[in-house]
Every structure is written in C-alpha cells, then in structure tokens.
Protein backbone atom coordinates (compact mmCIF):
# COMPACT_ATOMS: atom_id res chain seq x y z
CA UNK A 1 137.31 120.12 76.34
CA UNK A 2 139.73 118.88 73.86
CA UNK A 3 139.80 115.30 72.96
CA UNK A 4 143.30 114.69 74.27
CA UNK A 5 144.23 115.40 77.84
CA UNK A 6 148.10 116.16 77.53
CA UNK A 7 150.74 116.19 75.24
CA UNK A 8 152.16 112.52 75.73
CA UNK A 9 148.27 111.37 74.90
CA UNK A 10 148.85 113.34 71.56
CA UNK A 11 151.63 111.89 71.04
CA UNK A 12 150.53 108.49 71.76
CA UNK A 13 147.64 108.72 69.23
CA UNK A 14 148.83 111.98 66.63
CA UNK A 15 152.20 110.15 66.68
CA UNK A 16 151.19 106.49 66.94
CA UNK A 17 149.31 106.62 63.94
CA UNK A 18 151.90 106.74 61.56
CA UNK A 19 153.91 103.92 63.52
CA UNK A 20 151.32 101.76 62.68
CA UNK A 21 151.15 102.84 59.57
CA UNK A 22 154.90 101.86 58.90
CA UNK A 23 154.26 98.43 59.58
CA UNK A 24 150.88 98.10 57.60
CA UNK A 25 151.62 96.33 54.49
CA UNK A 26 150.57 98.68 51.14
CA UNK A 27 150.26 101.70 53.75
CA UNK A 28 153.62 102.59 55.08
CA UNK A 29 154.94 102.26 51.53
CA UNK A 30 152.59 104.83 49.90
CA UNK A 31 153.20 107.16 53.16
CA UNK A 32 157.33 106.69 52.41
CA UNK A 33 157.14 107.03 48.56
CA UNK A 34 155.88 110.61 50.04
CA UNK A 35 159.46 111.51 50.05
CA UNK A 36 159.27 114.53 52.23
CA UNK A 37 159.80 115.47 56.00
CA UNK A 38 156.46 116.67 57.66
CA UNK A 39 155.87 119.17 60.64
CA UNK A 40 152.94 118.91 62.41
CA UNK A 41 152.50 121.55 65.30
CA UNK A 42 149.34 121.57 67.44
CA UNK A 43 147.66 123.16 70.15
CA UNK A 44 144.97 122.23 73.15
CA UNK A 45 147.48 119.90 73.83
CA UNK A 46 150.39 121.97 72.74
CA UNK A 47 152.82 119.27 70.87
CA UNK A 48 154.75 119.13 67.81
CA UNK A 49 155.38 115.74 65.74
CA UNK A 50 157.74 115.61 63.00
CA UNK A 51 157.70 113.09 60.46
CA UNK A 52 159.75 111.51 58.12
CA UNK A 53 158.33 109.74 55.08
CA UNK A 54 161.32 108.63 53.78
CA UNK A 55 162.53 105.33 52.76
CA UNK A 56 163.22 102.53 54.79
CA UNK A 57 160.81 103.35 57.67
CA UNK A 58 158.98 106.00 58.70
CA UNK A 59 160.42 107.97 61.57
CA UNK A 60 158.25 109.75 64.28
CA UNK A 61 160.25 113.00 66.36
CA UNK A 62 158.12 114.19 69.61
CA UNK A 63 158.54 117.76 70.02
CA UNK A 64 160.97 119.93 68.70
CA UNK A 65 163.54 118.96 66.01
CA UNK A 66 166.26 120.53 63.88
CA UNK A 67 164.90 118.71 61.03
CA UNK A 68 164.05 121.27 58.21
CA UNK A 69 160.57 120.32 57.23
CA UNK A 70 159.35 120.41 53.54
CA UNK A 71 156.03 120.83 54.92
CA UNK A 72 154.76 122.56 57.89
CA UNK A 73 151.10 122.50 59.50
CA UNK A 74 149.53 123.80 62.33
CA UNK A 75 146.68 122.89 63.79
CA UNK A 76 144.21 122.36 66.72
CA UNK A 77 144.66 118.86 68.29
CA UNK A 78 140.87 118.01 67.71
CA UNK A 79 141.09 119.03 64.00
CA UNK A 80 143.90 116.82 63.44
CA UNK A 81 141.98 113.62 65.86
CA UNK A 82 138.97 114.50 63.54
CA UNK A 83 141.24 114.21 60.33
CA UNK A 84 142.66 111.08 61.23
CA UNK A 85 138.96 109.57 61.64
CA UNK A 86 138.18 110.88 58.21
CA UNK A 87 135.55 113.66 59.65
CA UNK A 88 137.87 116.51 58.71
CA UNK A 89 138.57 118.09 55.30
CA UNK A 90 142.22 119.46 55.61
CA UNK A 91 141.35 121.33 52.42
CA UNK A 92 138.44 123.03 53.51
CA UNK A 93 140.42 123.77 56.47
CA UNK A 94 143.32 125.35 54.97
CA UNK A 95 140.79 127.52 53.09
CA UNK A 96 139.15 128.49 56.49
CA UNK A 97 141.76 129.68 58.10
CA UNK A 98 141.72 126.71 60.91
CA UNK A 99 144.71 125.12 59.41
CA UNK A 100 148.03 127.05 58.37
CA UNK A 101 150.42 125.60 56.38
CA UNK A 102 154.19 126.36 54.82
CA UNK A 103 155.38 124.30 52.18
CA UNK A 104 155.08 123.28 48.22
CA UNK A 105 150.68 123.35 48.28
CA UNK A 106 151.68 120.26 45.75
CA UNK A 107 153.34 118.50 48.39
CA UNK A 108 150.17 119.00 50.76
CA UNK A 109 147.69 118.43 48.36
CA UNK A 110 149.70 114.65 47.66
CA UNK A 111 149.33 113.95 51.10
CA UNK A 112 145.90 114.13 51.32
CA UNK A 113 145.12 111.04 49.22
CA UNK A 114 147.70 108.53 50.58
CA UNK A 115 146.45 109.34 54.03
CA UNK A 116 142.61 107.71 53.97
CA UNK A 117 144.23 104.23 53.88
CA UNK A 118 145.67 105.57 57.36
CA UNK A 119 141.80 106.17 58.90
CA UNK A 120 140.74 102.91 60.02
CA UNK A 121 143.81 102.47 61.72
CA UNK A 122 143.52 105.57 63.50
CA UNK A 123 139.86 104.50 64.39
CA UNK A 124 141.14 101.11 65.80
CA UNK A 125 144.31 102.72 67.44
CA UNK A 126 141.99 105.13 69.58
CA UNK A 127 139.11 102.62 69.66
CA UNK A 128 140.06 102.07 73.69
CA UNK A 129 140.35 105.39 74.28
CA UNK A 130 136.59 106.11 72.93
CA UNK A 131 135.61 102.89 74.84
CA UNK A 132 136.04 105.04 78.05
CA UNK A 133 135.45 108.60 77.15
C-alpha cells in the first residue's frame, strides 16, 4: 500500500515540502539560486507537481502545467516520500531504472545537494501523518 492515499495527500506533503522550504531562511535561497523549472510526475497516487526555483519565491503548480520544464522526473510516490526523508538515493535510482528523467544530467545532479537541507523539514512536515499511520 503506498504511503499516500490520494493525490491531494501527495500534494499536501510532495508539494508542501518545498513551500516550507521557501520560507526557511538559508533553504529556499539555495533551492531558488537553482534557477530552473522542475517536473515532478508520480504514480500510486498519480500526481504531477511542477516547480519553479526561480527568484523571488518558489512557486508550487498541482497537476498539469504548460510550463516547459528544464527538468523532468518520474517517479513512484513512495520513492519520492523516501527521498524527501533522506532514505532514497535518486542517483542510484536513476541508474536502476526506478527513476526516469529528461533534462541537462548537470542540472539533476545540482539538485541533489541543495536538497538534504530540505529533509528534516520533510520529516517534521509528515511527522503527524506518521503519528497515525
């Protein structure tokens, strides 16, 4: 059974993660200096979030968008909750065949780094939702 039970729960978490990072001092400013728009498409939830990290502010799109992405990764919804806890290697992933990606492998391999300050939030934002799994 995945990890999140619909879509909007994705979203809430998948998506809500880099809303907090926006307004986390020294985070949201590494995430921004990324200078790139970033697709992320999922399934078990099916969702897609597109982000832009992009000075002034991070900007989160649920679900489809005609944003051209510089960056586009697909994913199961569990790999990217396990990524965001820090138990996933995106890397490995990619070389596994369990994550697919189009883009610049620079660009991807930049994001990597700038994205473990992101972890604990994650861990705190889904902290309630562990509490009662």
């Amino acid at each position: 059974m995945s990890y999140f039970l619909n879509a909007e729960e994705l979203y809430k978490y998948l998506g809500g993660v880099f809303r907090v990072a926006n307004d986390t001092e020294g985070v949201g400013d590494n995430l921004r200096d990324a200078d790139l728009v970033l697709r992320l498409d999922y399934s078990g939830p099916t969702a897609t979030i597109t982000v832009v990290l992009k000075q002034p502010v991070i900007q989160v799109i649920e679900g489809d968008s005609d944003l051209m992405p510089d960056v586009r990764m697909s994913m199961s919804a569990d790999n990217g909750n396990k990524f965001w806890r820090g138990e996933y290697n995106v890397a490995v992933g990619l070389a596994k065949g369990q994550v697919k990606a189009k883009g610049p492998v620079s660009k991807i391999l930049k994001l990597l780094p700038i994205a473990k300050p992101v972890y604990p939030l994650y861990r705190d934002l889904v902290a309630q939702k562990d509490a009662v799994q």
